[in-house]
Protein backbone atom coordinates (compact mmCIF):
# COMPACT_ATOMS: atom_id res chain seq x y z
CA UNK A 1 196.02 187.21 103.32
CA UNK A 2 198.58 188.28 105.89
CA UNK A 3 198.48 187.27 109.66
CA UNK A 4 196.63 190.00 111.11
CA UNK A 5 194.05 189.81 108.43
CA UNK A 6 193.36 186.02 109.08
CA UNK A 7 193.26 186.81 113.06
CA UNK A 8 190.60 189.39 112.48
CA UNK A 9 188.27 186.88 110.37
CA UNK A 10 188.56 184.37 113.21
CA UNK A 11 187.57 186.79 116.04
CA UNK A 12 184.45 187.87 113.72
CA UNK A 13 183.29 184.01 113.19
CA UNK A 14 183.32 183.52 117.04
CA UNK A 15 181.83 186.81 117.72
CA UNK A 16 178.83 185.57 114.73
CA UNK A 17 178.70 181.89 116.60
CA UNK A 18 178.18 183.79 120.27
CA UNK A 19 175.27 186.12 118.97
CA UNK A 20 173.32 183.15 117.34
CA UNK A 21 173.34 181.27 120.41
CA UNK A 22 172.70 183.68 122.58
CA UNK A 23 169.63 184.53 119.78
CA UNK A 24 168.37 180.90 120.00
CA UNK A 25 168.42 180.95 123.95
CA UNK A 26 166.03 183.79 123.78
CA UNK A 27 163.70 181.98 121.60
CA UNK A 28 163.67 179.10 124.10
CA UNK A 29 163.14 181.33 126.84
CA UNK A 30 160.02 183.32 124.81
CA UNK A 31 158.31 180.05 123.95
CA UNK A 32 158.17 178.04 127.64
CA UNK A 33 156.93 181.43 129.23
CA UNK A 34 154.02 181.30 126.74
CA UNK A 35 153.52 178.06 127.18
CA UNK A 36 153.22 177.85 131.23
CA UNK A 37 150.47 181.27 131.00
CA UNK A 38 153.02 183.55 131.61
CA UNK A 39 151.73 185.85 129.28
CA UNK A 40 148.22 185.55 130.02
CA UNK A 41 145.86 187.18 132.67
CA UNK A 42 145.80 184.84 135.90
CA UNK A 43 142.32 184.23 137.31
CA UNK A 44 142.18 184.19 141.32
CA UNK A 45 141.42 181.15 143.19
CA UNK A 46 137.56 181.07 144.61
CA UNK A 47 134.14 180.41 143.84
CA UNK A 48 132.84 181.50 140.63
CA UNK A 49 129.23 183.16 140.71
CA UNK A 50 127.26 181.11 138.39
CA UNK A 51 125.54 183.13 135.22
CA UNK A 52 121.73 183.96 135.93
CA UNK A 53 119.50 181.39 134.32
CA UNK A 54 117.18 182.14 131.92
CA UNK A 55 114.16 179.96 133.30
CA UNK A 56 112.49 181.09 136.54
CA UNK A 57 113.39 179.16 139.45
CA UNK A 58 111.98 178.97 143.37
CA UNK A 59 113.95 178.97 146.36
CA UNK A 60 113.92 175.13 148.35
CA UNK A 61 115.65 175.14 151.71
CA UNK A 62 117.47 171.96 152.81
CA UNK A 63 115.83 170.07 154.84
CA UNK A 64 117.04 168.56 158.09
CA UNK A 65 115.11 165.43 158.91
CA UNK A 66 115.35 163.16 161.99
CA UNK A 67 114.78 159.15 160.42
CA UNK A 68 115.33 155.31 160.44
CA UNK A 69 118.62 154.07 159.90
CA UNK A 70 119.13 151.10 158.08
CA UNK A 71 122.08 148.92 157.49
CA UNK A 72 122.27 146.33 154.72
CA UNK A 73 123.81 143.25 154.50
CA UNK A 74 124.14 140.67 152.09
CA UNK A 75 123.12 137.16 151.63
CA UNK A 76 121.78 134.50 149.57
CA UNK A 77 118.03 133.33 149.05
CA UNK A 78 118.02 129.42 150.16
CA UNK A 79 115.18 126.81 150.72
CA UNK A 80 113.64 125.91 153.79
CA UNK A 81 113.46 122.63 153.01
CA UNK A 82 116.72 120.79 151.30
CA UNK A 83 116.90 117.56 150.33
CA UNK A 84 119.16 114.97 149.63
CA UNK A 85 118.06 111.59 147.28
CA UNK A 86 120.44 109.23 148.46
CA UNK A 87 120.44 104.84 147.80
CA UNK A 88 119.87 102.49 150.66
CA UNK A 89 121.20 99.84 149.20
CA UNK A 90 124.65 99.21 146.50
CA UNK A 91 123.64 98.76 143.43
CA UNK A 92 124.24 99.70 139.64
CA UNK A 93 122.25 102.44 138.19
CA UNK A 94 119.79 101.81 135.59
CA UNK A 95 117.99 104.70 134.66
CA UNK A 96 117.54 108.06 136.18
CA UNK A 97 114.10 109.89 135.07
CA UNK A 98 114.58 113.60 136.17
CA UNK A 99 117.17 116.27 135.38
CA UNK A 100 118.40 119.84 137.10
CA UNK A 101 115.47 122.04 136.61
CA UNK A 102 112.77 119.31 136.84
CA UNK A 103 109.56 119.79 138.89
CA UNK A 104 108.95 116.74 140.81
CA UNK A 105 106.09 115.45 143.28
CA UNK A 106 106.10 113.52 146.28
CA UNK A 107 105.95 109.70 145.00
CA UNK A 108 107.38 110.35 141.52
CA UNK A 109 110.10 107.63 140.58
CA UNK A 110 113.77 109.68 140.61
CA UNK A 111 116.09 106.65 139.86
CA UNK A 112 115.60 103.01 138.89
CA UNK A 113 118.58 100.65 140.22
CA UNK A 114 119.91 97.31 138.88
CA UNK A 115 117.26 94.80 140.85
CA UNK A 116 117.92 91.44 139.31
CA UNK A 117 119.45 89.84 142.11
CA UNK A 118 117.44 91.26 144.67
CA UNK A 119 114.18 89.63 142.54
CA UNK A 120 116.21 86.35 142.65
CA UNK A 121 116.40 87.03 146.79
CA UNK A 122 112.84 87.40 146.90
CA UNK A 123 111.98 84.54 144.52
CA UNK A 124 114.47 82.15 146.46
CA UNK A 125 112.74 83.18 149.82
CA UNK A 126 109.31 82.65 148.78
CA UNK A 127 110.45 78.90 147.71
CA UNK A 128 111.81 78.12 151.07
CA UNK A 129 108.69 80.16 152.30
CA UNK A 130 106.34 77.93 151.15
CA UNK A 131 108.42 74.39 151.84
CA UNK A 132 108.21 75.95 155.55
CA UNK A 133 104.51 75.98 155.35
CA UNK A 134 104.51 72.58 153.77
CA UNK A 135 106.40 71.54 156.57
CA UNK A 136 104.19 73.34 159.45
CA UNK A 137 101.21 71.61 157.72
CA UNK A 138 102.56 67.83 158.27
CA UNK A 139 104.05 68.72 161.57
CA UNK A 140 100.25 69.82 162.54
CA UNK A 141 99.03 67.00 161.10
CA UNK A 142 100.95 64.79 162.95
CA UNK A 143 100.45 66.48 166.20
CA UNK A 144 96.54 65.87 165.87
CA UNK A 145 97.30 62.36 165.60
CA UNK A 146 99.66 61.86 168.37
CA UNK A 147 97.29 63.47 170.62
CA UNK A 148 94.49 61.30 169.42
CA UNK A 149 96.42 58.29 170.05
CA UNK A 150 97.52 59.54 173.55
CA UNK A 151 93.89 60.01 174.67
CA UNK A 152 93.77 56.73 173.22
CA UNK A 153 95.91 55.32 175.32
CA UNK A 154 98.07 54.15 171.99
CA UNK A 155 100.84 56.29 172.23
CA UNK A 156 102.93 57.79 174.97
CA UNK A 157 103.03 61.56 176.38
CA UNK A 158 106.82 61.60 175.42
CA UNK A 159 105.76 61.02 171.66
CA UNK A 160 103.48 64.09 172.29
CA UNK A 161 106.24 65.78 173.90
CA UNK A 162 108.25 65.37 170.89
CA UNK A 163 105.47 66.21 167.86
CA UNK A 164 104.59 68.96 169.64
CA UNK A 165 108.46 70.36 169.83
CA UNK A 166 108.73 69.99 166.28
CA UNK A 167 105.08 71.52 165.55
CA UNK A 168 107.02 74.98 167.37
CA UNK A 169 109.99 75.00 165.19
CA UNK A 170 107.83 74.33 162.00
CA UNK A 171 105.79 77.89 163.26
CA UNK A 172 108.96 79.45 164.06
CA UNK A 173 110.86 78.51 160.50
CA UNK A 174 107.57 79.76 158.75
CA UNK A 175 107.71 83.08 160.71
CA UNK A 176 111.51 83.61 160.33
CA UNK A 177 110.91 83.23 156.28
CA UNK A 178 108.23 85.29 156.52
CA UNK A 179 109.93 88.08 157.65
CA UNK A 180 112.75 87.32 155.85
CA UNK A 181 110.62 87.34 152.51
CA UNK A 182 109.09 91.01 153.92
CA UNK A 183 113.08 92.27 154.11
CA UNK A 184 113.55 90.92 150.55
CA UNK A 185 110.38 92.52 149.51
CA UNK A 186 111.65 95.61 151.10
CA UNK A 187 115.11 95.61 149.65
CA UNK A 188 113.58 95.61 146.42
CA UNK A 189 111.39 98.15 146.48
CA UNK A 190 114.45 100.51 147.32
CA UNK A 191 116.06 99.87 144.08
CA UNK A 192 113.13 102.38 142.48
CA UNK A 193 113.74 105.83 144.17
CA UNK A 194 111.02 107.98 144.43
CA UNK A 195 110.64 111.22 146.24
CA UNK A 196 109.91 111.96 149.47
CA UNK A 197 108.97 115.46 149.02
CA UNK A 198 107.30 117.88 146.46
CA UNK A 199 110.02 120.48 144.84
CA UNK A 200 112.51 120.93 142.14
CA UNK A 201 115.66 119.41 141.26
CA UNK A 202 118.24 121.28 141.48
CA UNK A 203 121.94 119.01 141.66
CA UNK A 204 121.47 115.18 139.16
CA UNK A 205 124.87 114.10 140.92
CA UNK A 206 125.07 110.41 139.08
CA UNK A 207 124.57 109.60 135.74
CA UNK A 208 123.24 105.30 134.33
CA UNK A 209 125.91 103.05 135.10
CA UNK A 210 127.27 104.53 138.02
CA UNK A 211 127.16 102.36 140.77
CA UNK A 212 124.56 103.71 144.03
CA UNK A 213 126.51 103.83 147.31
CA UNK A 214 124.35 104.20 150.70
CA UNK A 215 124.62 107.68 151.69
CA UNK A 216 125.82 109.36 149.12
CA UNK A 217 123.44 112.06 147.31
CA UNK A 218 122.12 111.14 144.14
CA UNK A 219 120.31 114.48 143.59
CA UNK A 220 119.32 117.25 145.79
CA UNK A 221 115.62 118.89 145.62
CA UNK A 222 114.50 121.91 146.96
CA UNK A 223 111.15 123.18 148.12
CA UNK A 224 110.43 126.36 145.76
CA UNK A 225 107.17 126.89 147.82
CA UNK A 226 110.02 127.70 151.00
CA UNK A 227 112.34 130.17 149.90
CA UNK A 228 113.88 132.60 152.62
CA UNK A 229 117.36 134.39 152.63
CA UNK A 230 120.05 133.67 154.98
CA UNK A 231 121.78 136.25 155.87
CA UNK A 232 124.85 137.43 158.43
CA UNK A 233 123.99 140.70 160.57
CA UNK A 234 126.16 142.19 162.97
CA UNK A 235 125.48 140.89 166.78
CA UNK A 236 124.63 144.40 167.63
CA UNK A 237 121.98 144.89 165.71
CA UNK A 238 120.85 141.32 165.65
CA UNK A 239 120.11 141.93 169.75
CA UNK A 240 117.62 143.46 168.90
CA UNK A 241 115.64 141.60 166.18
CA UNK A 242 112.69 138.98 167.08
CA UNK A 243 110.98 136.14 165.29
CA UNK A 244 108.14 137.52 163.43
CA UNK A 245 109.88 140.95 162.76
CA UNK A 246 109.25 142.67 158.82
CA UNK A 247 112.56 143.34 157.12
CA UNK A 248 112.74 145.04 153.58
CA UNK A 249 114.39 142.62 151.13
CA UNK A 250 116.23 143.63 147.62
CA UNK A 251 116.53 141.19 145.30
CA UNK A 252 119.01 142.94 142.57
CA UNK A 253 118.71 140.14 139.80
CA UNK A 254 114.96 140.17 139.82
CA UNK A 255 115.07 144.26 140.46
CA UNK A 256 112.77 144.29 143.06
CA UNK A 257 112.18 144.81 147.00
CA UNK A 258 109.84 142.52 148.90
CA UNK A 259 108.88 142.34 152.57
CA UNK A 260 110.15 138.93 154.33
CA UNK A 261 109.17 137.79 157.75
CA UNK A 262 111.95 136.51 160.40
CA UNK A 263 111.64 133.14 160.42
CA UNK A 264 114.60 132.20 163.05
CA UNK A 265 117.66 133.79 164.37
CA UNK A 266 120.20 131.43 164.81
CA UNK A 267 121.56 131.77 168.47
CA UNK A 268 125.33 131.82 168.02
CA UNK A 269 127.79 134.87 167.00
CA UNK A 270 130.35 133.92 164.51
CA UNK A 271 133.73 134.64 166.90
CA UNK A 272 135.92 136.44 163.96
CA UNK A 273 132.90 138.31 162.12
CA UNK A 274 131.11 138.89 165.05
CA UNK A 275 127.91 138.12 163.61
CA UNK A 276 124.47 136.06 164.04
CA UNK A 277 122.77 134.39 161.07
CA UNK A 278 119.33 135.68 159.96
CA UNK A 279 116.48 134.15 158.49
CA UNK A 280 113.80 135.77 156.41
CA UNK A 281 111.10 134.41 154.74
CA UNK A 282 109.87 135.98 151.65
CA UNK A 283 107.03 135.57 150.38
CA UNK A 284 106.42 133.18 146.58
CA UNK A 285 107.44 134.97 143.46
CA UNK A 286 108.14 134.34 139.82
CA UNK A 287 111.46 133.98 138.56
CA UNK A 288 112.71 133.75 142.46
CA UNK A 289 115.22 130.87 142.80
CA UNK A 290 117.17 129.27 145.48
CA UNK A 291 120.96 130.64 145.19
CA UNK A 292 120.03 134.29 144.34
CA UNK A 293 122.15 137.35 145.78
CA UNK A 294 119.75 139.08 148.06
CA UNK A 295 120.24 142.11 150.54
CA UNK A 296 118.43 142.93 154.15
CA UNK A 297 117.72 146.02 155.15
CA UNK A 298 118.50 145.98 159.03
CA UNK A 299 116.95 148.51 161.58
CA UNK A 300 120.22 150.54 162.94
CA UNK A 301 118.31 153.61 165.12
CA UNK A 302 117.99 156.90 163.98
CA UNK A 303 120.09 159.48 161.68
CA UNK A 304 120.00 163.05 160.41
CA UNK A 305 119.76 163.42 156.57
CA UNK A 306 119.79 166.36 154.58
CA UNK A 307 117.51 166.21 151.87
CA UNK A 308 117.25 168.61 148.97
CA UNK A 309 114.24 167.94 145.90
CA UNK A 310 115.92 165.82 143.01
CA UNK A 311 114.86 168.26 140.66
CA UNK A 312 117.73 170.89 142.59
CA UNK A 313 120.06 168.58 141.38
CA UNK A 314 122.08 169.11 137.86
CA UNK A 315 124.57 166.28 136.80
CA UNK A 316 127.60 167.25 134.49
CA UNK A 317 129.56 164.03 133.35
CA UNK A 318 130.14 161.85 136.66
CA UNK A 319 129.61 165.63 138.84
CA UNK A 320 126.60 166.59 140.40
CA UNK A 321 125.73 170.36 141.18
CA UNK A 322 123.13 172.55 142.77
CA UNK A 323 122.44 176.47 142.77
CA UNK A 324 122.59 177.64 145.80
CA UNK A 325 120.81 181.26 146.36
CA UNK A 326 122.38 182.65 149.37
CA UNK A 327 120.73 185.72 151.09
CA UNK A 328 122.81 188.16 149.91
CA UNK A 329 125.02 188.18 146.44
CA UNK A 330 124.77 186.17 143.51
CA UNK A 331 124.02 182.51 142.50
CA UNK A 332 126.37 179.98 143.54
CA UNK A 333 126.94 177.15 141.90
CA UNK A 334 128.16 174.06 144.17
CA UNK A 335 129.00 170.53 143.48
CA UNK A 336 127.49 167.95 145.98
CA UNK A 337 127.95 164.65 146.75
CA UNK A 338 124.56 162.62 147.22
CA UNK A 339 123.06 159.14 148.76
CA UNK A 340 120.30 157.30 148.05
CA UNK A 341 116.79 158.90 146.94
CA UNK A 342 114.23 159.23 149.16
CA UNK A 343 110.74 157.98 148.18
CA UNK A 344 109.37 161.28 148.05
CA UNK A 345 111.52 162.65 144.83
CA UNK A 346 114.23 164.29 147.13
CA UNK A 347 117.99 162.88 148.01
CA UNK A 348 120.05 162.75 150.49
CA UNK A 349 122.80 164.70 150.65
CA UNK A 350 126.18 163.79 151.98
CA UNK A 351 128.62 166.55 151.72
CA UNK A 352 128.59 170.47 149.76
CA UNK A 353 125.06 171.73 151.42
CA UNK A 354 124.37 172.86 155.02
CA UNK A 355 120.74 173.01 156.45
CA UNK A 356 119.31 176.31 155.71
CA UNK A 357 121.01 177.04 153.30
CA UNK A 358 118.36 177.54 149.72
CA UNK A 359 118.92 176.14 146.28
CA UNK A 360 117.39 177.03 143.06
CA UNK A 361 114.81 174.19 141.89
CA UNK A 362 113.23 175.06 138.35
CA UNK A 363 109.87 176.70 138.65
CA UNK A 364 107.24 173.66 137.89
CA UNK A 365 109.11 170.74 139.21
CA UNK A 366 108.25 168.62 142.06
């Protein structure tokens, strides 16, 4: 192959390599305009008329009504009456007869304490007790004599001075072990611990062979008969609540609402939350405990609420929608953002519906 020849095949291999690419760049270029829509029919931006349903439907305007306001807050349901089982005197723990849970009465025996050497106290005082009367018995026996033998003219007034000295102080050693035996007696009767009030155990804080410390709770009861819920409401709105007032009360874990009674309002405002603590009083239930998550409805005025009937109301996945059927033109179909049902089958509605305006609820439903 001579020069020229050779020259010729080269310019032909770069003209092949220049076509191919330029070949495979219009590929590309083909594929990612078919892929962003290019080639398709672009649909305009606006509100699509929804297709005329099948079943017959009525016309609902949305209502516009003037009502109470409410405002809940949070809080938990708690015992009027708490109590703490605490020892009055140190001592070892013997036995303790209740546990978390337990229904107890007022007298029942909670905890039994080591008592041996409080019986030896009382045992011990009731001996020197009783040499003290023993005592008190001579020394009166001996005063009736003296005083015979004075009128006698036997024995002097000084002796009586004397017998009747030590007659005092045999009285006053049998009173002082007296009351020293009723102290003894007392202490005693501390190392059983019984309950002071009817309710239900709900903390066993020591265990047998822990050692009782004045003071410090054994177990903690709880009237069940006394529930109420404690809750924080903003000082606002507390103003204007009184003892005796009827607040709605939810009760999520038990899934239902009852109707408690202010029972006090505590007169100080929290300085950073800027809030007074409520009490309600609610009235006995099953299955209602102290501890339980509870929510107060609190009067807050008045507020406008647009209301539509629930059956207006069709829910696609986590979206809620309504037909709207304006004066004029086709069905509309909007999507709506609602609150909390009414009591009369409607809802609220917060947002996507004016007042006036008409939506399509299926011919039959409420």
């Amino acid at each position: 192959m001579t020069g020229q020849e050779r020259e010729r095949a080269a310019r032909g291999g770069r003209l092949r390599r220049i076509l191919e690419a330029l070949a495979g760049l219009a590929v590309l270029t083909a594929v990612v305009v078919w892929l962003s829509g290019g080639c398709g029919e672009r649909i305009p931006p606006g509100e699509v008329a929804a297709p005329a349903a099948d079943a017959p439907v009525r016309a609902v305007p949305v209502a516009l009504e003037v009502g109470s306001a409410v405002e809940w807050t949070s809080g938990a349901v708690e015992s009027a009456r708490r109590t703490a089982v605490a020892s009055r005197i140190l001592a070892r723990i013997e036995e303790v007869t209740v546990t978390a849970g337990s229904e107890v009465q007022e007298g029942d025996l909670l905890v039994r304490l080591d008592a041996r050497d409080l019986e030896a106290g009382v045992r011990e005082v009731e001996e020197a007790l009783r040499g003290a009367r023993a005592a008190l018995d001579l020394a009166t026996r001996e005063h009736a004599r003296i005083s015979r033998l004075v009128r006698e003219g036997v024995e002097t007034a000084q002796r009586l001075d004397r017998v009747e000295a030590e007659l005092r102080q045999a009285r006053a050693e049998v009173d002082r072990l007296a009351e020293s035996l009723d102290e003894a007696r007392t202490a005693l009767s501390f190392a059983g611990i019984r309950s002071s009030v009817s309710g239900r155990v709900v903390d066993r804080l020591a265990e047998p062979g822990d050692t009782a410390v004045p003071g410090s709770p054994l177990l903690r009861i709880y009237d069940p008969s006394l529930l109420r819920v404690e809750a924080p409401v903003r000082e606002s709105l507390a103003v204007h609540l009184a003892v005796g007032d009827t607040l709605a009360v939810r009760i999520p874990s038990l899934e239902a609402e009852l109707e408690g009674v202010i029972d006090e309002i505590v007169p100080f405002a929290e300085p950073g939350a800027r809030t007074l603590l409520v009490k309600v009083r609610l009235p006995a239930r099953q299955g209602l405990y102290a501890g339980l998550f509870a929510r107060v409805a609190v009067p807050a005025g008045e507020q406008q609420r647009l209301l539509i009937p629930v059956a207006a109301v069709e829910r696609v996945g986590q979206v809620d929608f309504v037909t709207v059927l304006p004066e004029e033109g086709p069905r509309q179909r909007r999507v709506v953002t609602l609150g909390p049902p009414a009591e009369d089958g409607r809802v609220e509605v917060l947002s996507g519906l004016a007042a006036g305006e008409r939506v399509a609820v299926p011919e039959g439903a409420s």
